[in-house]
PDB file of N, CA and C in Angstrom:
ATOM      1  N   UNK A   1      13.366 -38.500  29.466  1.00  0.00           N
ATOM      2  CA  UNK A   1      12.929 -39.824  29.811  1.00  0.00           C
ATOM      3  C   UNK A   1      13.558 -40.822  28.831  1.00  0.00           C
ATOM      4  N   UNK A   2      13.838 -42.120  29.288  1.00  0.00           N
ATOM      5  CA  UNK A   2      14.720 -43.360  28.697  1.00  0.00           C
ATOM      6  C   UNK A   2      13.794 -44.162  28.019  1.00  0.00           C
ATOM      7  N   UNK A   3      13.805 -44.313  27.265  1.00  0.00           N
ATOM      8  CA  UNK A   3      12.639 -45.406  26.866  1.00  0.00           C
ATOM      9  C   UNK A   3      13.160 -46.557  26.837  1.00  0.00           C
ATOM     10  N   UNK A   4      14.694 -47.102  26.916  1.00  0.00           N
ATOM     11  CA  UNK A   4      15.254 -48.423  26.704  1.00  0.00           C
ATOM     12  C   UNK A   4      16.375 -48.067  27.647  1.00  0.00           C
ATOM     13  N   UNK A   5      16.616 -49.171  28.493  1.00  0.00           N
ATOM     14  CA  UNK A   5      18.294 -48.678  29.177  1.00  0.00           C
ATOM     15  C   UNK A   5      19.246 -48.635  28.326  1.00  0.00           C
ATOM     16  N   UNK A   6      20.296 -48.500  28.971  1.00  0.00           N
ATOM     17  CA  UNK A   6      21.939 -48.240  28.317  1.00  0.00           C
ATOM     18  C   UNK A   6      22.134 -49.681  27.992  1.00  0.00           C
ATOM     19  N   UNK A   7      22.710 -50.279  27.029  1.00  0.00           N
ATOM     20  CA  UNK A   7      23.130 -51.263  26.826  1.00  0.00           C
ATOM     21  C   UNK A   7      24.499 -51.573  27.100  1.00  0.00           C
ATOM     22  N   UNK A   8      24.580 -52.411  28.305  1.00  0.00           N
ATOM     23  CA  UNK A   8      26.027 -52.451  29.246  1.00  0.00           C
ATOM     24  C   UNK A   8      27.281 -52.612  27.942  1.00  0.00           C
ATOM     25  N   UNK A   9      26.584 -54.234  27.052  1.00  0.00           N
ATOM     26  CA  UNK A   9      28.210 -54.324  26.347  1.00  0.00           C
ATOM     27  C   UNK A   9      28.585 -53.192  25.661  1.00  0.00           C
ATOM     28  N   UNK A  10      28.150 -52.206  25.403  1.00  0.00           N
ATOM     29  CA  UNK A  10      28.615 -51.415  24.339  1.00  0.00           C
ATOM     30  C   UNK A  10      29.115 -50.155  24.969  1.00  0.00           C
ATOM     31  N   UNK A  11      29.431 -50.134  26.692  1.00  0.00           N
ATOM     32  CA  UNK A  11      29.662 -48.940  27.412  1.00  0.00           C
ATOM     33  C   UNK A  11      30.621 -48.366  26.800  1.00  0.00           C
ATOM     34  N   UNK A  12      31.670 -48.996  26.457  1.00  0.00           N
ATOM     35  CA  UNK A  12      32.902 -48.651  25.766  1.00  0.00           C
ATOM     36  C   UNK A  12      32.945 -47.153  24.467  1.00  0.00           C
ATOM     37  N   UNK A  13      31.396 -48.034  23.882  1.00  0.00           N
ATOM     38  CA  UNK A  13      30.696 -47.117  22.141  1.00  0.00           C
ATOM     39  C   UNK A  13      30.027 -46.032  22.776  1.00  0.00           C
ATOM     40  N   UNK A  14      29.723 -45.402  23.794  1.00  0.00           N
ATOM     41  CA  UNK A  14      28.356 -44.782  24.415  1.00  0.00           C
ATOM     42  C   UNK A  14      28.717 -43.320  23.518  1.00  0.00           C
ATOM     43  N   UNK A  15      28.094 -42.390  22.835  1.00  0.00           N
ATOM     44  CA  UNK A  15      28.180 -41.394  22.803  1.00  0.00           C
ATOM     45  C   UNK A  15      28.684 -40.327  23.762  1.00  0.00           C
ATOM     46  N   UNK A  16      28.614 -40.462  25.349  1.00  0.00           N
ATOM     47  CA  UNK A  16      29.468 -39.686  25.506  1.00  0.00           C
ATOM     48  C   UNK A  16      30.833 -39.951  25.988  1.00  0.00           C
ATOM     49  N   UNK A  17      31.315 -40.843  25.715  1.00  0.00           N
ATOM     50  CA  UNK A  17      32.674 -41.130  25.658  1.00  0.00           C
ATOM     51  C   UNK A  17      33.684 -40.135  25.012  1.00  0.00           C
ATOM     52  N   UNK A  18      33.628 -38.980  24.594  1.00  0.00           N
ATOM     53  CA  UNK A  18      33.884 -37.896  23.378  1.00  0.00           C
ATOM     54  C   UNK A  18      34.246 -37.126  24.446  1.00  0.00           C
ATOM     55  N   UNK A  19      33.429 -36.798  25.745  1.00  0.00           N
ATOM     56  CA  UNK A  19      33.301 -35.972  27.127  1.00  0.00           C
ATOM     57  C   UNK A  19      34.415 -36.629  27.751  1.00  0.00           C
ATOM     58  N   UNK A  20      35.780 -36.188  28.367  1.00  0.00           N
ATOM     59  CA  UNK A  20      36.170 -37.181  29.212  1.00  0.00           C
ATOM     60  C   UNK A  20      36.055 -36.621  30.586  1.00  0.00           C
ATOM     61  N   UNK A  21      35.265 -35.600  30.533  1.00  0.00           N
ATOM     62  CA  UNK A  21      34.582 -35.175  32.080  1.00  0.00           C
ATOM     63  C   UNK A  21      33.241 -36.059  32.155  1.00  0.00           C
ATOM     64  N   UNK A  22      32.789 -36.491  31.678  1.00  0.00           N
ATOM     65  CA  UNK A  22      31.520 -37.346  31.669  1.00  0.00           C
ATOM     66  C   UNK A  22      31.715 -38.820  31.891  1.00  0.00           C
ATOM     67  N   UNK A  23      32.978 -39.239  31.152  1.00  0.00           N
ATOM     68  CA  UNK A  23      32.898 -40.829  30.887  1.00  0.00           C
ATOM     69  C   UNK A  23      34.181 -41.103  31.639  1.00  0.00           C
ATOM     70  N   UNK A  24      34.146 -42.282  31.999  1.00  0.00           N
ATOM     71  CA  UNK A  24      35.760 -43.226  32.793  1.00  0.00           C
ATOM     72  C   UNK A  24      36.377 -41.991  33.836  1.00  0.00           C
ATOM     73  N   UNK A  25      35.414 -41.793  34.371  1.00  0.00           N
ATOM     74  CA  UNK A  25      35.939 -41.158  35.446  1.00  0.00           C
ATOM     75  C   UNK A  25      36.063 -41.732  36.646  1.00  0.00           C
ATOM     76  N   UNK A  26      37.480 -41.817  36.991  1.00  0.00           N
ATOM     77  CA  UNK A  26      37.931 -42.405  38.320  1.00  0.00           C
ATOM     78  C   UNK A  26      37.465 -42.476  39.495  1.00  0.00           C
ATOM     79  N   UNK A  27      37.263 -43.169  40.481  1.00  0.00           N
ATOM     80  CA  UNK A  27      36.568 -42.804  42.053  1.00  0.00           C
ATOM     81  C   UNK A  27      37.019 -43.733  42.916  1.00  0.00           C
ATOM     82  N   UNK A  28      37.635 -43.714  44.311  1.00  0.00           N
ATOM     83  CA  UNK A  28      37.815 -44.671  44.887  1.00  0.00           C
ATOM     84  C   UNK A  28      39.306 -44.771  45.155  1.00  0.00           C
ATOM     85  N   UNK A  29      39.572 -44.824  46.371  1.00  0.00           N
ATOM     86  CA  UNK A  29      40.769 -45.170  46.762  1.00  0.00           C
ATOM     87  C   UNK A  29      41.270 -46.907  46.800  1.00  0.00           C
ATOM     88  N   UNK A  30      40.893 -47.469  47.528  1.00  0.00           N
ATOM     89  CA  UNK A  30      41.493 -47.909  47.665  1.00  0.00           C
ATOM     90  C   UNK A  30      40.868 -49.416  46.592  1.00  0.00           C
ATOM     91  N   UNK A  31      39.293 -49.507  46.401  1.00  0.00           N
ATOM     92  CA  UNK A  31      38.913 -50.333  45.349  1.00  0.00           C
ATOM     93  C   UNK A  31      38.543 -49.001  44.345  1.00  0.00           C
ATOM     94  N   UNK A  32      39.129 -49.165  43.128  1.00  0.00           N
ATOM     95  CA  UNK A  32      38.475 -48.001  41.887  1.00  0.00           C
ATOM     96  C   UNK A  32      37.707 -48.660  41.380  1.00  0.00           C
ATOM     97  N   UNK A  33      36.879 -47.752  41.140  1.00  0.00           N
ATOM     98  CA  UNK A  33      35.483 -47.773  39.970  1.00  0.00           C
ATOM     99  C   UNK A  33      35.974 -46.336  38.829  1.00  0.00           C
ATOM    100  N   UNK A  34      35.227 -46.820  38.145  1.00  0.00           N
ATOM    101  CA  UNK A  34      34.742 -45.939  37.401  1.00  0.00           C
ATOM    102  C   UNK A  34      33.403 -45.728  37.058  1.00  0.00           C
ATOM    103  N   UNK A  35      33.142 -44.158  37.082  1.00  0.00           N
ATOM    104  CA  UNK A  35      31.538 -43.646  36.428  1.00  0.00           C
ATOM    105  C   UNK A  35      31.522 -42.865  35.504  1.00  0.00           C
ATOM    106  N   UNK A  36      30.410 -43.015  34.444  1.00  0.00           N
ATOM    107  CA  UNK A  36      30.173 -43.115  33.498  1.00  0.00           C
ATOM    108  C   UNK A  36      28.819 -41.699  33.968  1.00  0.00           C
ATOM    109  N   UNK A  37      28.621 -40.671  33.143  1.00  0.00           N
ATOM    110  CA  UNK A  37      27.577 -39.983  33.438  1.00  0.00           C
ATOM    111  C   UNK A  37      26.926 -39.790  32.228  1.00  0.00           C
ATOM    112  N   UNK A  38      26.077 -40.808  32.399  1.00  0.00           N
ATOM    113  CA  UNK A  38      25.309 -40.491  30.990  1.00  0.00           C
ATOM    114  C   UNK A  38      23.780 -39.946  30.881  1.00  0.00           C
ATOM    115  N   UNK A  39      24.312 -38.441  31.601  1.00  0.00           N
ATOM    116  CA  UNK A  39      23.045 -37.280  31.267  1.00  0.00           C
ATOM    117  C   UNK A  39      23.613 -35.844  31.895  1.00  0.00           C
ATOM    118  N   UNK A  40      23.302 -34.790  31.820  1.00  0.00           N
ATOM    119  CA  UNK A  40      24.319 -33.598  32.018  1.00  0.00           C
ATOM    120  C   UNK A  40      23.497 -33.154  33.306  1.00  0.00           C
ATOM    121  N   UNK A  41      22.742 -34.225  34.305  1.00  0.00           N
ATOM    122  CA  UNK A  41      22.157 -33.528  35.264  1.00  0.00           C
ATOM    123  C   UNK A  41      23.260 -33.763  36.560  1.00  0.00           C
ATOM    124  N   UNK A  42      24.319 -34.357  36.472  1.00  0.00           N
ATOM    125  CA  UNK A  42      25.039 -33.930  37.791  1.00  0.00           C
ATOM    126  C   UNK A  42      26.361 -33.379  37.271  1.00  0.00           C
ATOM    127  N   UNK A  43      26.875 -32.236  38.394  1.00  0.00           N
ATOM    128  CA  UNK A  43      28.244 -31.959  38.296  1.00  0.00           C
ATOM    129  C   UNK A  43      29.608 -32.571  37.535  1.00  0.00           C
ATOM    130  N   UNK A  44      30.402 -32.157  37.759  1.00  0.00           N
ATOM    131  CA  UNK A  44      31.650 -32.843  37.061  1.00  0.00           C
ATOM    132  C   UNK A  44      32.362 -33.279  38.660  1.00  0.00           C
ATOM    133  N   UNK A  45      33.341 -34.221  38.286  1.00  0.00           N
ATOM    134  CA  UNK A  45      33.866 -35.043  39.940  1.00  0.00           C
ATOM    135  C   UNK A  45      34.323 -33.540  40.417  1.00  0.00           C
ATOM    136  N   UNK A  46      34.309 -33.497  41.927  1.00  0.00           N
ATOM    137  CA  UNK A  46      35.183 -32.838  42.952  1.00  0.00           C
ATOM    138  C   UNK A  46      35.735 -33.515  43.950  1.00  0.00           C
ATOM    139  N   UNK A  47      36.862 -33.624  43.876  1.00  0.00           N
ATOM    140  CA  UNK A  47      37.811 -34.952  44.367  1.00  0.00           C
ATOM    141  C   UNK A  47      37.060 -35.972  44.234  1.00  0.00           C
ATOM    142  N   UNK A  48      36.843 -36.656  45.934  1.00  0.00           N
ATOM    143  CA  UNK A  48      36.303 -38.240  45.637  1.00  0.00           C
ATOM    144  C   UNK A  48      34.172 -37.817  45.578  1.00  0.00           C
ATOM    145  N   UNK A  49      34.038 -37.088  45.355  1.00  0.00           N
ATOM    146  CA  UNK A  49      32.543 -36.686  44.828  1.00  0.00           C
ATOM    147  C   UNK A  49      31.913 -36.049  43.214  1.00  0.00           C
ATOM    148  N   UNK A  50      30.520 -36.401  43.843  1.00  0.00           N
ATOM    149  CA  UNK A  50      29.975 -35.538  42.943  1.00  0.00           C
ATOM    150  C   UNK A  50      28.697 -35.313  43.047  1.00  0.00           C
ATOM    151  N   UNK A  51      28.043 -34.134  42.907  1.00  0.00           N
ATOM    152  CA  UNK A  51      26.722 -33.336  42.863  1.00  0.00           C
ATOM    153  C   UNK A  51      25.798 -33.795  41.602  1.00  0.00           C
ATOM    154  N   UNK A  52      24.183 -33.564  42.167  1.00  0.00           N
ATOM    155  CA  UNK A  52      23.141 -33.669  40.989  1.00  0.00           C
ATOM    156  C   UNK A  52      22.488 -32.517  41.150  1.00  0.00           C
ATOM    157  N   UNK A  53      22.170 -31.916  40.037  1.00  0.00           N
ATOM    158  CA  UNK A  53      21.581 -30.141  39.839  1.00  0.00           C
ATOM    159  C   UNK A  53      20.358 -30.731  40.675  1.00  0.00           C
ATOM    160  N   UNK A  54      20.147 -29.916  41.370  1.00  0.00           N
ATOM    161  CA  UNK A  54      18.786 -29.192  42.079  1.00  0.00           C
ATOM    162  C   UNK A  54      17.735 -30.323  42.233  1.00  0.00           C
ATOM    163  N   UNK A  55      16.480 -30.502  41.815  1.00  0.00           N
ATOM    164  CA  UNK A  55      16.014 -31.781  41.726  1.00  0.00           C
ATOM    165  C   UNK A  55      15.621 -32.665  40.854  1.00  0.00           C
ATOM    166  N   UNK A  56      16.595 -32.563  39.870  1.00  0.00           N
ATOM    167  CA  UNK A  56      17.053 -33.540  38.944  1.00  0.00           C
ATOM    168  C   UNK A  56      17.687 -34.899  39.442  1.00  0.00           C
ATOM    169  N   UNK A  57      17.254 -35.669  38.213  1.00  0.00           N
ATOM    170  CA  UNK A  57      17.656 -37.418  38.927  1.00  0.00           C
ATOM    171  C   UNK A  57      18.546 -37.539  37.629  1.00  0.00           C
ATOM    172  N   UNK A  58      20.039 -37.723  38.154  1.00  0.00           N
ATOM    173  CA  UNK A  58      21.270 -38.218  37.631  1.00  0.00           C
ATOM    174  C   UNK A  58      21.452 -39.858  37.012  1.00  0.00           C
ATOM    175  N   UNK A  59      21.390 -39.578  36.087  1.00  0.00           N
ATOM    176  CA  UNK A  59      21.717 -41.332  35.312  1.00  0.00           C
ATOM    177  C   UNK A  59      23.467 -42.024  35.355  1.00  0.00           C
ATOM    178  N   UNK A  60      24.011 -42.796  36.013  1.00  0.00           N
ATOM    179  CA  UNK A  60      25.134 -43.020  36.111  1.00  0.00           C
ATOM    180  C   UNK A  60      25.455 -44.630  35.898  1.00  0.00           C
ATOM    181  N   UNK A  61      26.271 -45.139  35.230  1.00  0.00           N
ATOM    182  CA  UNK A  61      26.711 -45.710  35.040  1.00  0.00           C
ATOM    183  C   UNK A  61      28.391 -46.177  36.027  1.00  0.00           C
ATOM    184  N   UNK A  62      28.196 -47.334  36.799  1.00  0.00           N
ATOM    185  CA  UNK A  62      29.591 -47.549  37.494  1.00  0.00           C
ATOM    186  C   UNK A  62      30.004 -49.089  37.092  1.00  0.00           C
ATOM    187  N   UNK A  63      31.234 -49.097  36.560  1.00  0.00           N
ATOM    188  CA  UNK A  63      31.885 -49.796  36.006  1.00  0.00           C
ATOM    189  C   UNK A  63      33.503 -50.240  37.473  1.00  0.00           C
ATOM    190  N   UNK A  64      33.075 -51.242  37.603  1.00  0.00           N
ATOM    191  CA  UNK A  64      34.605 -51.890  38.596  1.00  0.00           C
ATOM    192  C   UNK A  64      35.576 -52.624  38.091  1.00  0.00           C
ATOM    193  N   UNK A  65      36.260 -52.501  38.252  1.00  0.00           N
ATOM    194  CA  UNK A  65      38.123 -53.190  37.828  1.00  0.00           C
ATOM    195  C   UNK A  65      37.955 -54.890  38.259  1.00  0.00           C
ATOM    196  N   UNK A  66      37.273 -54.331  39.308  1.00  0.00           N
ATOM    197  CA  UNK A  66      37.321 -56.309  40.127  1.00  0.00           C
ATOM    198  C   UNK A  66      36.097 -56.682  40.528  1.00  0.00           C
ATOM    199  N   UNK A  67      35.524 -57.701  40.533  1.00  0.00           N
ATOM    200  CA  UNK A  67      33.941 -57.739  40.701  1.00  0.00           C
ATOM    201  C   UNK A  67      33.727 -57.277  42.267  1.00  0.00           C
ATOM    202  N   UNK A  68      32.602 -56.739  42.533  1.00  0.00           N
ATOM    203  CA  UNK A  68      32.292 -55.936  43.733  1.00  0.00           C
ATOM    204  C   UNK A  68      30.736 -56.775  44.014  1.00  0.00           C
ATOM    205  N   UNK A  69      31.002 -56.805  45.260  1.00  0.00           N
ATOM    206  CA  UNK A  69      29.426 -57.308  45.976  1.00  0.00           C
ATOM    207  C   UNK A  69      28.398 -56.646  46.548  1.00  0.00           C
ATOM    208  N   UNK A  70      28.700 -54.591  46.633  1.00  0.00           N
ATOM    209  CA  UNK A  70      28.048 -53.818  46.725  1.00  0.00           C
ATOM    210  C   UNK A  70      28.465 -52.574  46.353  1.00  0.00           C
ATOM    211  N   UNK A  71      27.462 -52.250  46.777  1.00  0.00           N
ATOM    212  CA  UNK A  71      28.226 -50.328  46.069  1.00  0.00           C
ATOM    213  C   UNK A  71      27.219 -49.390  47.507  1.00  0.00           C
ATOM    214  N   UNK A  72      28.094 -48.381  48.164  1.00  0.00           N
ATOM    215  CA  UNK A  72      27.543 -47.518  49.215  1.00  0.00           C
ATOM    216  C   UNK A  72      27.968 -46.487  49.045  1.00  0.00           C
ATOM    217  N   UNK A  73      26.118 -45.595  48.706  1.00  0.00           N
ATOM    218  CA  UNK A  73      26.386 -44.490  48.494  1.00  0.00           C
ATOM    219  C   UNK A  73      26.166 -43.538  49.601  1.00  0.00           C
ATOM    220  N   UNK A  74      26.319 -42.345  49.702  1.00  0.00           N
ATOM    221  CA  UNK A  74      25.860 -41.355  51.419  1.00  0.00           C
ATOM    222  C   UNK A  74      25.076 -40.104  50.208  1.00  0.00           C
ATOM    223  N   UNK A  75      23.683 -40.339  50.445  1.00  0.00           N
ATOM    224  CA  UNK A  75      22.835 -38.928  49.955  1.00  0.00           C
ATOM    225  C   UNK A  75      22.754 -37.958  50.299  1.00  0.00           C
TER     226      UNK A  75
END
């Protein structure tokens, strides 16, 4: 459990930035994002996806190149 969120300016400093299966990971064809996984409850990317263990709730962080007016996910 979180007791304070992630503090956006410092995404750059996050501890797991060290992981580069965890952090600035690419997604997106034709607009890229990047996500940021900051907790070890989902998978590592498989192509343009990615999995959350069993019924665990995944903490993610998505970071865009160009400002975006939504984000659509398929559960």
């Amino acid at each position: 459990m979180r007791l304070l969120p992630v503090e956006l300016t410092l995404v750059n400093d996050l501890p797991i930035n060290t992981r580069p299966k965890r952090a600035r990971v690419w997604f997106g064809t034709q607009r890229r994002f990047q996500i940021y996984f900051l907790d070890d409850n989902a998978y590592a990317r498989e192509d343009l996806h990615f999995w959350t263990r069993g019924r665990s709730r995944a903490e993610i962080l998505v970071k865009t190149v160009e400002p975006a007016s939504g984000l659509e996910l398929t559960v």
